[in-house]
C-alpha atoms as a PDB file:
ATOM      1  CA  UNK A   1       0.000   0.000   0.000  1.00  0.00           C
ATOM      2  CA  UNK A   2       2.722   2.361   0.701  1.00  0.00           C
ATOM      3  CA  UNK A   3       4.753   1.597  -2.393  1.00  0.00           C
ATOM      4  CA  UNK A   4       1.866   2.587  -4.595  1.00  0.00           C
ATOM      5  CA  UNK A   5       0.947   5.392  -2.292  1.00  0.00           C
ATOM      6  CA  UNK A   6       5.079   6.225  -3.354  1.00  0.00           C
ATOM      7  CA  UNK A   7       4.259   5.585  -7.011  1.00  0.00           C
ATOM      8  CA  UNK A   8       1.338   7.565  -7.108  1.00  0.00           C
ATOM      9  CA  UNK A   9       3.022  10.464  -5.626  1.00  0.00           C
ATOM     10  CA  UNK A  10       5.538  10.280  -7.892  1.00  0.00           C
ATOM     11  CA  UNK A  11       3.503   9.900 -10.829  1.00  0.00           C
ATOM     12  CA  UNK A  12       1.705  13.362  -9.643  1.00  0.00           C
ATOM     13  CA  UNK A  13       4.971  15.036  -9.244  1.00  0.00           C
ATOM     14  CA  UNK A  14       6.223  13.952 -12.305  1.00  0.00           C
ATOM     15  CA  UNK A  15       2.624  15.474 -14.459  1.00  0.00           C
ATOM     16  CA  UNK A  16       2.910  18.730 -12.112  1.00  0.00           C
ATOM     17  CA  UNK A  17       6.396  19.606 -13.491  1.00  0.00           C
ATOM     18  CA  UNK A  18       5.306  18.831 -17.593  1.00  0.00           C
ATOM     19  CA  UNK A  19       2.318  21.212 -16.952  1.00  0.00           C
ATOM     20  CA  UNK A  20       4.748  23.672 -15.002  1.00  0.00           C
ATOM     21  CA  UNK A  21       6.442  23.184 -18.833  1.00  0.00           C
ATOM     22  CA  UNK A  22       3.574  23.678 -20.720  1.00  0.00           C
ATOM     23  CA  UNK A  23       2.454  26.235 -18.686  1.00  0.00           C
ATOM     24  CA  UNK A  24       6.300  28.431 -18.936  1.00  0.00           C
ATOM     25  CA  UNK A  25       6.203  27.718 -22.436  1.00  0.00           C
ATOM     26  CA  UNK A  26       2.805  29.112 -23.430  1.00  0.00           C
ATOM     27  CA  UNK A  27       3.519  31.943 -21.475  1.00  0.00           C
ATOM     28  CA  UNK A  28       7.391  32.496 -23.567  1.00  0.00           C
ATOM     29  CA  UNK A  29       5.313  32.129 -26.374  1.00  0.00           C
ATOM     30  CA  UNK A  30       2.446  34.519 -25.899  1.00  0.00           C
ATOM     31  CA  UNK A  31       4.833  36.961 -24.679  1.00  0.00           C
ATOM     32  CA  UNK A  32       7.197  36.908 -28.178  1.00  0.00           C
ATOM     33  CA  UNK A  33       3.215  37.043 -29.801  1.00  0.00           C
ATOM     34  CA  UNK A  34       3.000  40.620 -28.360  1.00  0.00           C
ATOM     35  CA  UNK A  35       6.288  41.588 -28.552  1.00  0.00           C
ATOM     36  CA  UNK A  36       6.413  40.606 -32.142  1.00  0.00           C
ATOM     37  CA  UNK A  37       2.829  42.410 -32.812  1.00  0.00           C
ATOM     38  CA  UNK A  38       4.094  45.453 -31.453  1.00  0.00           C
ATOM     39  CA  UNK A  39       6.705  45.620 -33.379  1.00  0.00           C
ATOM     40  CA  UNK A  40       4.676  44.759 -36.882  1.00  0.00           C
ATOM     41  CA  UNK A  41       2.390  47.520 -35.610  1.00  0.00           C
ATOM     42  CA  UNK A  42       5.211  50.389 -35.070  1.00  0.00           C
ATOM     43  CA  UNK A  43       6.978  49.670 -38.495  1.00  0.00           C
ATOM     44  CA  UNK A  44       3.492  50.305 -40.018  1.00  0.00           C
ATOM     45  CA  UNK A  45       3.346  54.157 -38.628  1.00  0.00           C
ATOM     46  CA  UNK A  46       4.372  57.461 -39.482  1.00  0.00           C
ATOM     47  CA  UNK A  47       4.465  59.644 -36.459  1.00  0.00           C
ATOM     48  CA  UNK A  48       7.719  59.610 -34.282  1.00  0.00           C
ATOM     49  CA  UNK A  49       5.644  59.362 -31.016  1.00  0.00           C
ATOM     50  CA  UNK A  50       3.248  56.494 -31.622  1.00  0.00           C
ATOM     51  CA  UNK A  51       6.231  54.336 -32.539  1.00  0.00           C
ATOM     52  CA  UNK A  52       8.308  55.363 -29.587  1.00  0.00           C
ATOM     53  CA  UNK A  53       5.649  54.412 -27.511  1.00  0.00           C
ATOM     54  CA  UNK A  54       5.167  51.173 -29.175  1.00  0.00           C
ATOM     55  CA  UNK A  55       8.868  50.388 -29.041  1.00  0.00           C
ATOM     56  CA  UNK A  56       8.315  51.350 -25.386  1.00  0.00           C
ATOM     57  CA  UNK A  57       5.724  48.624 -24.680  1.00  0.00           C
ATOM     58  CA  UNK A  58       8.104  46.361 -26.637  1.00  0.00           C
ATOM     59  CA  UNK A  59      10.707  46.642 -24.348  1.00  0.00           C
ATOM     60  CA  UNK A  60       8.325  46.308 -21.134  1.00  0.00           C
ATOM     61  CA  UNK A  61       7.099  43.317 -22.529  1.00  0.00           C
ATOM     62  CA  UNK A  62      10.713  41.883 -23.356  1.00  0.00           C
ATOM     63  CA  UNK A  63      11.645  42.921 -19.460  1.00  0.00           C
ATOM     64  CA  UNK A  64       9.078  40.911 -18.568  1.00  0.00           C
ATOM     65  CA  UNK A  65       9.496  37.813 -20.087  1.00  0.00           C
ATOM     66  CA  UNK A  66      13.053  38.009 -18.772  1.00  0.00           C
ATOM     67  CA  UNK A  67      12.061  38.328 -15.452  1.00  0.00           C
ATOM     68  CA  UNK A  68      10.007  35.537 -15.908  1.00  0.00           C
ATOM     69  CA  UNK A  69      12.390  33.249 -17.155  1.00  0.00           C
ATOM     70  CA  UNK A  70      14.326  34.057 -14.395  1.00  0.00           C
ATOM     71  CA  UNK A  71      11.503  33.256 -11.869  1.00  0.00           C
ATOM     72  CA  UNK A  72      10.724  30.020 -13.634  1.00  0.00           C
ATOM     73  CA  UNK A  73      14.162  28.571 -13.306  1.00  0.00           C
ATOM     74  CA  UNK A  74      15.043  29.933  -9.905  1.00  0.00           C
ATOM     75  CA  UNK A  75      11.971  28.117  -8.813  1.00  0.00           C
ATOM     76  CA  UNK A  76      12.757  25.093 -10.959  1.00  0.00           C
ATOM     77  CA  UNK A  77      16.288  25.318  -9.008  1.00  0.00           C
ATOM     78  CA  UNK A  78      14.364  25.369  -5.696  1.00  0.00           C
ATOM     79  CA  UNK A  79      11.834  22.688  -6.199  1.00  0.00           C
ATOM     80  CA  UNK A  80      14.587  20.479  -6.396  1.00  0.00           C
ATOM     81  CA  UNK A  81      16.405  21.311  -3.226  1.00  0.00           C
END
């Protein structure tokens, strides 16, 4: 009973971490979505200030998904201490 009280465990650790995947991905790739779309948008304009301010969400958006990534894999680093 204990072992496959073990196995089970294990089993649900194991499908917690590919949906913590999943999950990291989706997120990488949404972010690159609106970073990208931003970017489309701004080299469609004409006045100076629009496109500054679309470069501007651009680079919030790429801060972000750094920070992110940098959360993800601290706490990847941490689940397994």
């Amino acid at each position: 009973e204990r072992k496959q009280a073990e196995e089970k465990i294990t089993s649900l650790l194991a499908e917690k971490e590919l949906i913590l995947k999943e999950v990291h991905h989706r997120m990488k790739n949404n972010m690159n979505t609106i970073n990208s779309l931003l970017k489309i948008h701004a080299g469609t304009l004409k006045e100076p200030t629009a496109i500054n301010a679309l470069k501007d969400a651009g680079s919030r958006v790429q801060s972000m998904m750094v920070l992110y990534d940098k959360l993800y894999h601290l706490n990847s680093l941490n689940s397994y201490n």
